[in-house]
Protein backbone atom coordinates (compact mmCIF):
# COMPACT_ATOMS: atom_id res chain seq x y z
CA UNK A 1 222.85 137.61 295.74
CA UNK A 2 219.87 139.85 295.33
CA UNK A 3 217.04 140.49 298.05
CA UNK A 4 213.92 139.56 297.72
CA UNK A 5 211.29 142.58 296.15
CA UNK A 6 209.40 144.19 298.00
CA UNK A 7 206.33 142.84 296.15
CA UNK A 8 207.35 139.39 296.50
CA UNK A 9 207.42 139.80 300.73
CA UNK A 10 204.13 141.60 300.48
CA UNK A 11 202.55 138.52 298.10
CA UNK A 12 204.67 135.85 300.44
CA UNK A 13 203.20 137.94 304.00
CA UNK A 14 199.49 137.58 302.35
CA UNK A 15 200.28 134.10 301.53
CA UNK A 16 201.15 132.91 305.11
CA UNK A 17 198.80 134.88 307.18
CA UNK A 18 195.28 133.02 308.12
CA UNK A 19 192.58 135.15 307.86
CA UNK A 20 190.68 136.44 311.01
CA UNK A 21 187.95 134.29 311.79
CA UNK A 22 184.66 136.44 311.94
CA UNK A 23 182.31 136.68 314.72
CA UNK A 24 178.41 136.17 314.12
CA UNK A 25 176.52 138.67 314.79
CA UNK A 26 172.90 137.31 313.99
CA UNK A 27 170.66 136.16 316.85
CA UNK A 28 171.01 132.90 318.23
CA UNK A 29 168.94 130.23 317.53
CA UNK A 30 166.38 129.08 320.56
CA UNK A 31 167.26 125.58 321.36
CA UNK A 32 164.38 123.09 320.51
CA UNK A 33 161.29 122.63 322.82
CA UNK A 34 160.74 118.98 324.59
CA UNK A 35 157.42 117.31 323.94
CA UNK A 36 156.88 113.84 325.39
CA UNK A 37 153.89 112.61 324.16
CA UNK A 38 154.21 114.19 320.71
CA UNK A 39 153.92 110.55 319.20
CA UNK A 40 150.80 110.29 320.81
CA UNK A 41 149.62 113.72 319.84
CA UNK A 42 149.86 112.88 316.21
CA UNK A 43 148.13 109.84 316.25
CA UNK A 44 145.32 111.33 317.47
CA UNK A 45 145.75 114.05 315.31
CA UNK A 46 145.63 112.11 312.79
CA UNK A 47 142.71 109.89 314.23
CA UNK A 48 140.53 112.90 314.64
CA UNK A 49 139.69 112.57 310.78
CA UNK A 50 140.37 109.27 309.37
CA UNK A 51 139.20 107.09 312.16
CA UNK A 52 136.56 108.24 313.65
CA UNK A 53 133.15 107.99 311.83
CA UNK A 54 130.25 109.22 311.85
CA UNK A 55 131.35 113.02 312.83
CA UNK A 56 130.86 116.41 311.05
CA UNK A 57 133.53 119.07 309.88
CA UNK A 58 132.95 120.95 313.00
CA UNK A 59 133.29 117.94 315.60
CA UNK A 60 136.49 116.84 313.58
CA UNK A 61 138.03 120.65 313.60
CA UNK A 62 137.67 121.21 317.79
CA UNK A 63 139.59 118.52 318.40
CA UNK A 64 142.55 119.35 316.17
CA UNK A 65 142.35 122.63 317.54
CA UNK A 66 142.31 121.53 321.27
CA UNK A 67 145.26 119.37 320.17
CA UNK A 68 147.08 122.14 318.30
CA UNK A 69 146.74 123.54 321.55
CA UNK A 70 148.50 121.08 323.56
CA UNK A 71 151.72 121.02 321.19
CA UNK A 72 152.13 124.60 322.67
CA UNK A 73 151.06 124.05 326.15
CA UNK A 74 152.87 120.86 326.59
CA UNK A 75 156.29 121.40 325.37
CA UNK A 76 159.02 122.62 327.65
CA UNK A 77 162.08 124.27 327.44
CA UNK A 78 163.77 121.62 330.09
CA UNK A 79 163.93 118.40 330.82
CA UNK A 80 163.25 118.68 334.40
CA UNK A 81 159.94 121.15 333.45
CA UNK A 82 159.23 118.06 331.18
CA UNK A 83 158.96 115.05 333.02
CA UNK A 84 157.85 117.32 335.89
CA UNK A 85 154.59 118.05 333.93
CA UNK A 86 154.19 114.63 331.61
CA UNK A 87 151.99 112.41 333.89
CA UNK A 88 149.12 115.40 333.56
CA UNK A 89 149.83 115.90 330.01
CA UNK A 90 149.49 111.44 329.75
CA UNK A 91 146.10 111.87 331.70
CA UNK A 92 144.74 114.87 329.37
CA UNK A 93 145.14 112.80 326.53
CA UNK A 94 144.58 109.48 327.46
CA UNK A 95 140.53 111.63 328.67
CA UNK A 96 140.47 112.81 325.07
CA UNK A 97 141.13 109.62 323.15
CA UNK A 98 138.55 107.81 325.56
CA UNK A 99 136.45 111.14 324.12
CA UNK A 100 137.07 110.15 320.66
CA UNK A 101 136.65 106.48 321.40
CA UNK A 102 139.97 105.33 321.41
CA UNK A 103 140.41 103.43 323.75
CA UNK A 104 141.23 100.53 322.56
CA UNK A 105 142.98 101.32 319.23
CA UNK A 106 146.45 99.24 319.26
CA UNK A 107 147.50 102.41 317.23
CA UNK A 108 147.02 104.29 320.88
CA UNK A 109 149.00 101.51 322.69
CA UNK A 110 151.88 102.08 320.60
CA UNK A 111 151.76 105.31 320.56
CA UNK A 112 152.21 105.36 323.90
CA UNK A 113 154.30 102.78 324.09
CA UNK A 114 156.96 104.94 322.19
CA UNK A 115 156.39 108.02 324.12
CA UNK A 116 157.36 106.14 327.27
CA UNK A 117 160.52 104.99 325.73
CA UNK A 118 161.27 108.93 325.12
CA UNK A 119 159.95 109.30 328.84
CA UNK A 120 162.43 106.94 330.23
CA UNK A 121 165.13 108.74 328.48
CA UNK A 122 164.56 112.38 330.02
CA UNK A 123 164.22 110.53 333.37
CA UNK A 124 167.58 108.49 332.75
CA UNK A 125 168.70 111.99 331.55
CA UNK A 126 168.19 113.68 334.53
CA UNK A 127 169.64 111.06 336.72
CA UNK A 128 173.29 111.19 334.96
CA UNK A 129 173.55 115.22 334.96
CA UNK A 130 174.11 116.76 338.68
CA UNK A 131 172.66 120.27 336.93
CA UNK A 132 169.45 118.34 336.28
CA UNK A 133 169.35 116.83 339.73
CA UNK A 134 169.73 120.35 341.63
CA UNK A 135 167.05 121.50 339.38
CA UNK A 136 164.88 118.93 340.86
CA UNK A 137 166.13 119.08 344.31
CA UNK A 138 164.77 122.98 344.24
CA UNK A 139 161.32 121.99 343.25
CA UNK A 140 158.47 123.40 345.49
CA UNK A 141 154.83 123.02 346.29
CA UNK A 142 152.68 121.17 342.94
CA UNK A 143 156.12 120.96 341.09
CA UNK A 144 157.56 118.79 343.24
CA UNK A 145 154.90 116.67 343.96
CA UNK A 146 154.00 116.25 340.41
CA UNK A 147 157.82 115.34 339.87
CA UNK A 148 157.71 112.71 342.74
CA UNK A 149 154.45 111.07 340.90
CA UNK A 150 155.97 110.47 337.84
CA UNK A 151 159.15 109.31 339.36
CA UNK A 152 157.31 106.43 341.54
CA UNK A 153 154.49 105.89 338.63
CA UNK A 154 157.12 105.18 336.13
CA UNK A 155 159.09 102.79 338.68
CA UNK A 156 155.37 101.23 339.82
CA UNK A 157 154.51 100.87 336.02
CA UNK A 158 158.00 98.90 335.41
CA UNK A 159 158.94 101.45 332.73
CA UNK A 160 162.20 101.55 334.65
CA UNK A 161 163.48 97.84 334.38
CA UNK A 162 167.25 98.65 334.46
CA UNK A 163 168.84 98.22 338.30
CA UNK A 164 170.62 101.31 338.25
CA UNK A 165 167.73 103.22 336.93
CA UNK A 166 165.55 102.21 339.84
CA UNK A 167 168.16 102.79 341.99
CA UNK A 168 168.65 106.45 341.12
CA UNK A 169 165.09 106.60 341.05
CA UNK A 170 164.25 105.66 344.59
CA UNK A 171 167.77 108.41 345.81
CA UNK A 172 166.14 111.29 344.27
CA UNK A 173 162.83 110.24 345.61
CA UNK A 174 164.21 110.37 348.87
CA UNK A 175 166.54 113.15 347.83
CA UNK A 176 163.28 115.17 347.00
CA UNK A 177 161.20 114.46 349.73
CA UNK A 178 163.64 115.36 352.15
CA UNK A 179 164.14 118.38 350.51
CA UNK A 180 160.52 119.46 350.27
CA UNK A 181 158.55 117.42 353.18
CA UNK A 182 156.18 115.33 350.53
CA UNK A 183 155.93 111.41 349.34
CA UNK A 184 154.47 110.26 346.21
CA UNK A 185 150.64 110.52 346.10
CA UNK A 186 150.37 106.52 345.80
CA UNK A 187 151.92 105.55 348.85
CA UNK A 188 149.29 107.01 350.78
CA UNK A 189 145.76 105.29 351.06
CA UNK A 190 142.50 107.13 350.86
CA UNK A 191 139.70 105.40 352.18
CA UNK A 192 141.17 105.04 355.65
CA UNK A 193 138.83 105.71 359.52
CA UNK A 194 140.34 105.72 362.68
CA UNK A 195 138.51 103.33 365.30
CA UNK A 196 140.31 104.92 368.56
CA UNK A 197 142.08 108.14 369.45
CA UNK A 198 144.56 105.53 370.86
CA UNK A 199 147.23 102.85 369.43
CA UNK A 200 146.54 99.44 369.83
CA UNK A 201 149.68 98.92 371.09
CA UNK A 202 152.93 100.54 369.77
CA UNK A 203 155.87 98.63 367.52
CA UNK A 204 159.80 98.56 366.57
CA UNK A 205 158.73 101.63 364.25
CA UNK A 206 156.09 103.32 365.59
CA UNK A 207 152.84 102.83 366.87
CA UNK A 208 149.56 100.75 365.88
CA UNK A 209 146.18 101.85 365.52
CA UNK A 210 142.98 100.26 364.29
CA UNK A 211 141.25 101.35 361.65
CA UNK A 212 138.52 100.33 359.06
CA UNK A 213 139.15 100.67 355.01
């Protein structure tokens, strides 16, 4: 019997080997940004000119601009820097579509109806990753706070209907308080004057005092 030619082992060899995957070398794509209220930025983007009469160029084109703006200023590069931040960015805009006399659009309630869903979802997010969670749990100073607001606003709003959500909800509140000695602005009441440098008398939890609201 003959051997095989040397050609036909080189051609076979060729045949059978897989070739070496290649690395890329170009840069890396940045992952994308998270904007929370971008449904609400483009309606009023888009409400800035077709909705509301009775302005010139110029009082149509600072708007857009201011709202060009915020695309920038309010996207994040994390979830946690996200919801941390969204209950300002909800107030900014909810001042400039009162501005543009908005108010009452239904256009504005669904906007923001949607945006909340999206809302809801980072939060839920955040509660089912233990990365997420230390982020938050080494929030200082206005971070935190701001975190804590949005946390107890979305569970005092009802935007977190599901039992488990509000359960996680109220854990990292009290995981995050604990960690940096603060409560959520709207369990305190403003408005309050002491009556006497005294308690009234004292109870199972601590003690009473009078006071005047």
């Amino acid at each position: 019997m003959s051997s095989p030619s040397p050609l036909s082992t080189s051609l076979d060899a060729r045949q059978t080997t897989a070739p070496a995957p290649t690395e890329s070398t170009g840069p890396q794509a940045p992952p994308p940004k998270i904007l929370i209220y971008q449904t609400l930025i483009s309606f009023l983007k888009a409400a800035c000119s077709a909705r509301v009469p009775g302005r010139n160029r110029n009082q149509i084109a600072q708007p857009q601009r201011v709202l060009d703006g915020y695309l920038v200023s309010m996207s994040s590069e994390s979830v946690v820097d996200a919801v941390t931040k969204s209950l300002e960015c909800r107030r900014t805009l909810l001042e400039l579509a009162s501005e543009l006399g908005l108010t009452g659009d239904p256009d504005l309630r669904h906007s923001l109806r949607a945006d909340e869903g999206s809302l809801v979802t980072h939060i839920t997010t955040i509660f089912d990753s233990k990365p997420a969670e230390n982020d938050v749990l080494n929030l200082e100073g206005d971070s935190a706070q701001c975190f804590l607001d949005v946390i107890q606003d979305a569970l005092d709003r009802g935007l977190l209907m599901a039992q488990q959500h509000a359960q996680k909800a109220h854990r990292i509140i009290r995981k995050l308080s604990e960690a940096c000695d603060k409560l959520p602005s709207s369990l305190f009441i403003t408005g309050v004057s002491a009556r006497g440098e005294y308690p009234t008398f004292g109870g199972g939890f601590g003690n009473v005092y009078r006071a005047s609201y």
